[in-house]
N, C-alpha and C. Protein backbone atom coordinates (compact mmCIF):
# COMPACT_ATOMS: atom_id res chain seq x y z
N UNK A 1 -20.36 -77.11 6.23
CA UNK A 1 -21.15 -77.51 5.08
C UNK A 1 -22.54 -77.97 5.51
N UNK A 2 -22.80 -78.83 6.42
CA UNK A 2 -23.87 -79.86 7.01
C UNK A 2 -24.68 -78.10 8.06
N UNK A 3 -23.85 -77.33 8.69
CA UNK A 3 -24.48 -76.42 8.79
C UNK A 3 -25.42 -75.21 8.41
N UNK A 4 -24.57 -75.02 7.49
CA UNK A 4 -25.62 -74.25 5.63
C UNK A 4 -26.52 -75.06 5.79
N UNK A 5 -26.39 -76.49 5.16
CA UNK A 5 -27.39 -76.88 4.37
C UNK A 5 -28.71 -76.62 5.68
N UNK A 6 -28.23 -77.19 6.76
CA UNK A 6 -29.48 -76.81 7.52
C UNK A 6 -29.92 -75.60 7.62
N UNK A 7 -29.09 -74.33 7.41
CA UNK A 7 -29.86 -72.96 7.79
C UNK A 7 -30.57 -72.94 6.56
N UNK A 8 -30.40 -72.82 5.21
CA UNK A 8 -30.70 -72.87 4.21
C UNK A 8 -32.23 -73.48 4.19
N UNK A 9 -32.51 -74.56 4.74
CA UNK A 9 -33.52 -75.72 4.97
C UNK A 9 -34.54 -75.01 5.81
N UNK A 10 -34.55 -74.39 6.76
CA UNK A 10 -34.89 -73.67 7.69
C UNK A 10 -34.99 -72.54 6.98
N UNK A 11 -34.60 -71.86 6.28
CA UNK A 11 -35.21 -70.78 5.72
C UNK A 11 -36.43 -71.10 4.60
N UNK A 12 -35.66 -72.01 3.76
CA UNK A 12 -36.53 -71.99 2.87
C UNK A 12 -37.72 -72.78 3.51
N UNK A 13 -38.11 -73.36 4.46
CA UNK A 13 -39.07 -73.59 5.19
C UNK A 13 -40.20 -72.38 5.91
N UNK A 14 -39.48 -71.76 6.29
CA UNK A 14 -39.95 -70.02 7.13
C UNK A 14 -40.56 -69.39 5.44
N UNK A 15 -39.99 -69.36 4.20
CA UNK A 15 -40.64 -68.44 3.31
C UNK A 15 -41.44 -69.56 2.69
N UNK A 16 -41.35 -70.90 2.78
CA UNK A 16 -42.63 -71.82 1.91
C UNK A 16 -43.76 -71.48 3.07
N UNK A 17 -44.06 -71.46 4.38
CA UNK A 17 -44.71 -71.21 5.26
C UNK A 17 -45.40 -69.90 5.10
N UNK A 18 -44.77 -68.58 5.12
CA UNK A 18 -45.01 -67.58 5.00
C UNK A 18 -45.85 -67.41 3.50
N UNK A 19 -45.43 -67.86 2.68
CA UNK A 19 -45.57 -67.33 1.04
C UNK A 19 -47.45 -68.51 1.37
N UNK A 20 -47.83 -69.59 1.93
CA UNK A 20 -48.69 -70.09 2.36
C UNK A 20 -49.46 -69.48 2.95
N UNK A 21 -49.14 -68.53 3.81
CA UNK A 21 -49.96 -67.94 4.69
C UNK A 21 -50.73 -66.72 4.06
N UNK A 22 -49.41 -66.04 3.42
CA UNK A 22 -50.16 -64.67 2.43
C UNK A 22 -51.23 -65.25 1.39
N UNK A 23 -51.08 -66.47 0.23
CA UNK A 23 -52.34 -66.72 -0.19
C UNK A 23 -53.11 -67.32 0.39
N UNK A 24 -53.68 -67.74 1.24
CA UNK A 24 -54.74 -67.75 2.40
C UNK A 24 -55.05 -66.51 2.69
N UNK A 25 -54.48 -65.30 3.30
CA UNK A 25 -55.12 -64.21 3.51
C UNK A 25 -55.33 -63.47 2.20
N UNK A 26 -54.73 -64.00 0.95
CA UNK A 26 -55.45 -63.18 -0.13
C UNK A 26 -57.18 -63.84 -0.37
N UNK A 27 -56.69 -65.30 -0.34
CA UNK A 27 -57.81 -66.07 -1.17
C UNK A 27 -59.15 -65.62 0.19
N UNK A 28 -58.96 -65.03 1.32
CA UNK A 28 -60.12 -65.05 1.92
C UNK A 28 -60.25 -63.58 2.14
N UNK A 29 -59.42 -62.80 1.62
CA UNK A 29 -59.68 -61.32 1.94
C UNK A 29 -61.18 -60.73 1.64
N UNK A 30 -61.76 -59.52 1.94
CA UNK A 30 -62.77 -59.05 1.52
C UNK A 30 -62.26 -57.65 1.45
N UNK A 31 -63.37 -56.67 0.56
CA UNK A 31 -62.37 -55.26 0.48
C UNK A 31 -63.58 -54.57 1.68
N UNK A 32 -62.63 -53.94 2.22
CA UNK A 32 -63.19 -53.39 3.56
C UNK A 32 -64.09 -51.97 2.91
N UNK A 33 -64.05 -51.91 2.26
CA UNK A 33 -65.04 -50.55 1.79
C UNK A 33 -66.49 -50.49 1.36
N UNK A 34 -66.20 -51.87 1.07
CA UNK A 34 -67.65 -52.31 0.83
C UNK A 34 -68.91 -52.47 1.74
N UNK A 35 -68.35 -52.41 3.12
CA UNK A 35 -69.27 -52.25 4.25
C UNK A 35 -68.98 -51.04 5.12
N UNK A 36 -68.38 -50.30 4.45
CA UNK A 36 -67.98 -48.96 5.15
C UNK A 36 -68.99 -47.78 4.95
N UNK A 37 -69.56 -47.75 6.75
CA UNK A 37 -70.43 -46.37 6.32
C UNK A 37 -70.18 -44.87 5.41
N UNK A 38 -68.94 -44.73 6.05
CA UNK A 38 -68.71 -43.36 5.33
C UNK A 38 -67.61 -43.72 3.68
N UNK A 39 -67.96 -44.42 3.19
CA UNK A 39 -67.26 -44.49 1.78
C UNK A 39 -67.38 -43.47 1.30
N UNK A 40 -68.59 -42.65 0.74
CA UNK A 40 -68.80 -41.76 -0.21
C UNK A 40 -67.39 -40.38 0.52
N UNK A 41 -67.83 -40.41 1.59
CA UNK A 41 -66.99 -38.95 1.72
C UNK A 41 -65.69 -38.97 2.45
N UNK A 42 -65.00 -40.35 2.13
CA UNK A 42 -63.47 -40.84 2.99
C UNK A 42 -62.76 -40.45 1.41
N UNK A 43 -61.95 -39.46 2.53
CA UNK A 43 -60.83 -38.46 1.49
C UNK A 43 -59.36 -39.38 1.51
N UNK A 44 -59.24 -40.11 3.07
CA UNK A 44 -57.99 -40.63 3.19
C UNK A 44 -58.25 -42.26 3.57
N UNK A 45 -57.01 -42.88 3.20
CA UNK A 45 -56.91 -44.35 2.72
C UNK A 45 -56.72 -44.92 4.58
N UNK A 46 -57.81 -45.90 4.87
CA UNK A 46 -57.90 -46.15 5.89
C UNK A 46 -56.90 -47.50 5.88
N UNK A 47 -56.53 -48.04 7.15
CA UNK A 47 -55.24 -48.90 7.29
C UNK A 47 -56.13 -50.31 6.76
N UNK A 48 -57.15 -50.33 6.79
CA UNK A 48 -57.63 -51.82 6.13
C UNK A 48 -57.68 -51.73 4.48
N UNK A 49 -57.95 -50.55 4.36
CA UNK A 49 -57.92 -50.60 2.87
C UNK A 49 -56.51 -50.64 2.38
N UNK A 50 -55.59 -50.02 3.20
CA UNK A 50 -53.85 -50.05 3.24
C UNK A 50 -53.44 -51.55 2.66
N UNK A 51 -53.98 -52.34 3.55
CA UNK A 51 -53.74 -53.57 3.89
C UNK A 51 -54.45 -54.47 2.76
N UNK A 52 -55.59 -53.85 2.54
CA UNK A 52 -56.22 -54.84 1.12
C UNK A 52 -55.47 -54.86 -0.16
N UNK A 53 -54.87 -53.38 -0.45
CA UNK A 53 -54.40 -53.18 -1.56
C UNK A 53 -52.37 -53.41 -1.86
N UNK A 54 -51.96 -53.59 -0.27
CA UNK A 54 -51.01 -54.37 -0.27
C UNK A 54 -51.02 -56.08 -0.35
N UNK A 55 -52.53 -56.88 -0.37
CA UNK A 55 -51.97 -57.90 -0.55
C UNK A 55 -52.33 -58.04 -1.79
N UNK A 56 -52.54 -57.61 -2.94
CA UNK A 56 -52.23 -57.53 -4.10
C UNK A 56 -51.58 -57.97 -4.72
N UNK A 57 -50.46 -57.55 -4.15
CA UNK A 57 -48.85 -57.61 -3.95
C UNK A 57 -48.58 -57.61 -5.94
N UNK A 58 -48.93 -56.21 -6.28
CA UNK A 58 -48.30 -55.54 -7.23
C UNK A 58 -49.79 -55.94 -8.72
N UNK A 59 -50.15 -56.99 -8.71
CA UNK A 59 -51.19 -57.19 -9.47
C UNK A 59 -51.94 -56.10 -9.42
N UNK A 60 -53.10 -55.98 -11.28
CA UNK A 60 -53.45 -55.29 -11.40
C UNK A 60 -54.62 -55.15 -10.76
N UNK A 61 -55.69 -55.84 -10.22
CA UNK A 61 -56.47 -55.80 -9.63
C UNK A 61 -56.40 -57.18 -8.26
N UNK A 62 -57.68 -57.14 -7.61
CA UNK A 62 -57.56 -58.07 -6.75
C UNK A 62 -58.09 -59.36 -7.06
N UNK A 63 -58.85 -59.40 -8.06
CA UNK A 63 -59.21 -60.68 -8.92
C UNK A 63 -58.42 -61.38 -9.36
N UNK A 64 -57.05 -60.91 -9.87
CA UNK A 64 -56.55 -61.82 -10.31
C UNK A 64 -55.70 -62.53 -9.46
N UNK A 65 -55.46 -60.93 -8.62
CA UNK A 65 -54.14 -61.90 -7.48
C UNK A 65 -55.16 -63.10 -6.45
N UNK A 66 -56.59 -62.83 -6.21
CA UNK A 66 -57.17 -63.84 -5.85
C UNK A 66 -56.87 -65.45 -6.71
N UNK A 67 -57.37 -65.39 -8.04
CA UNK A 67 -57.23 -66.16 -9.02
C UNK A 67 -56.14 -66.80 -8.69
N UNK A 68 -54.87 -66.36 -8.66
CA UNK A 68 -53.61 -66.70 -8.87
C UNK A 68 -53.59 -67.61 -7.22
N UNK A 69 -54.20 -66.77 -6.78
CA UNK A 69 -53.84 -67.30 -4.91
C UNK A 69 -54.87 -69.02 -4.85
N UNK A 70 -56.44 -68.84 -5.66
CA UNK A 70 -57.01 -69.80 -5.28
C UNK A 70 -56.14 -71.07 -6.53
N UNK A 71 -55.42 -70.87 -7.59
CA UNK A 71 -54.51 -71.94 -8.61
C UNK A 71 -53.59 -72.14 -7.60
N UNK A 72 -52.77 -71.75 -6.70
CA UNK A 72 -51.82 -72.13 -6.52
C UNK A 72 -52.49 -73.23 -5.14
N UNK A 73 -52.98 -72.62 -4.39
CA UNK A 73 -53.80 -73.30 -3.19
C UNK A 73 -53.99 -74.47 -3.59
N UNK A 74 -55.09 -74.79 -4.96
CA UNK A 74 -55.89 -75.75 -5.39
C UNK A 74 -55.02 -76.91 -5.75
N UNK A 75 -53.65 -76.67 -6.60
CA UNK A 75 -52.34 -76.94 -6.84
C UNK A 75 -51.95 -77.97 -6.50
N UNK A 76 -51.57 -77.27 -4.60
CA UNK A 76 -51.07 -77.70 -3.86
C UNK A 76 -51.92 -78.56 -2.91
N UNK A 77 -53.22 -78.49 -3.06
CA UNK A 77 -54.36 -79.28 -2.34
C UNK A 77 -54.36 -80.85 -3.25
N UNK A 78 -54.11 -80.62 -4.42
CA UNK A 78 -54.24 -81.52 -5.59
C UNK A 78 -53.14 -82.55 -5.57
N UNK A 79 -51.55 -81.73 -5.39
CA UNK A 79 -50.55 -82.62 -5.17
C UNK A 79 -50.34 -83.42 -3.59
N UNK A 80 -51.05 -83.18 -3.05
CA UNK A 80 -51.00 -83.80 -1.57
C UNK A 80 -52.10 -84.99 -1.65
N UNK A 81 -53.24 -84.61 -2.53
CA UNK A 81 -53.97 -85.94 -2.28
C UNK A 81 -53.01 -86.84 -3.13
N UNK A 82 -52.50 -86.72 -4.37
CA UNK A 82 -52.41 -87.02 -4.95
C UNK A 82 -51.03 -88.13 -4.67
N UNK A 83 -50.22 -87.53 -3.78
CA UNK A 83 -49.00 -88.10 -3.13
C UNK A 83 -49.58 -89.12 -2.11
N UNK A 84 -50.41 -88.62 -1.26
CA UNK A 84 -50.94 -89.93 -0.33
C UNK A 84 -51.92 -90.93 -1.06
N UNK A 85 -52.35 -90.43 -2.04
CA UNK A 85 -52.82 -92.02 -3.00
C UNK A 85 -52.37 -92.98 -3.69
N UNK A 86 -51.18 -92.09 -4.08
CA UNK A 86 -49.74 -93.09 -4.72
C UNK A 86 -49.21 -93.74 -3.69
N UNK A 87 -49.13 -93.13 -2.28
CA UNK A 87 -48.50 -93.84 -0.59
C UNK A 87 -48.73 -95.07 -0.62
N UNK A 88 -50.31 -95.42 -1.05
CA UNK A 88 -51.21 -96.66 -0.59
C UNK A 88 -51.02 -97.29 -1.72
């Protein structure tokens, strides 16, 4: 029983960590095409642009999943001061 609960604890630690890390790399992404010499005449999807449009992660554009990435960030920036001011 006391074993679960720890793997359990440990996981859900590894995906609060992870799920942290992906909005950080959304909220600071840039789209790589925008400084790309050959834009006009790139027929095939280069691995950064691969990578821009997977962190999306299914949203319709990248604005919003930004949006969504800088609310949740701000959120969580908000409930931490907010816990160590109640501390004192």
């Amino acid at each position: 029983m006391i074993q679960t609960i720890k793997t359990n604890t440990k996981e859900f630690g590894i995906i609060l960590i992870d799920s942290l890390y992906i909005m950080y790399k959304i909220a600071i992404a840039r789209n790589p095409c925008k400084k790309c010499i050959v834009r006009p005449c790139c027929s095939e999807m280069c691995s950064k642009k691969e990578y821009y449009i997977r962190l999306m992660l299914g949203y319709d554009s990248m604005i919003f999943a930004k949006s969504v990435a800088y609310f949740s960030l701000s959120a969580l920036i908000f409930s931490t001061i907010s816990l160590v001011i109640t501390m004192f």
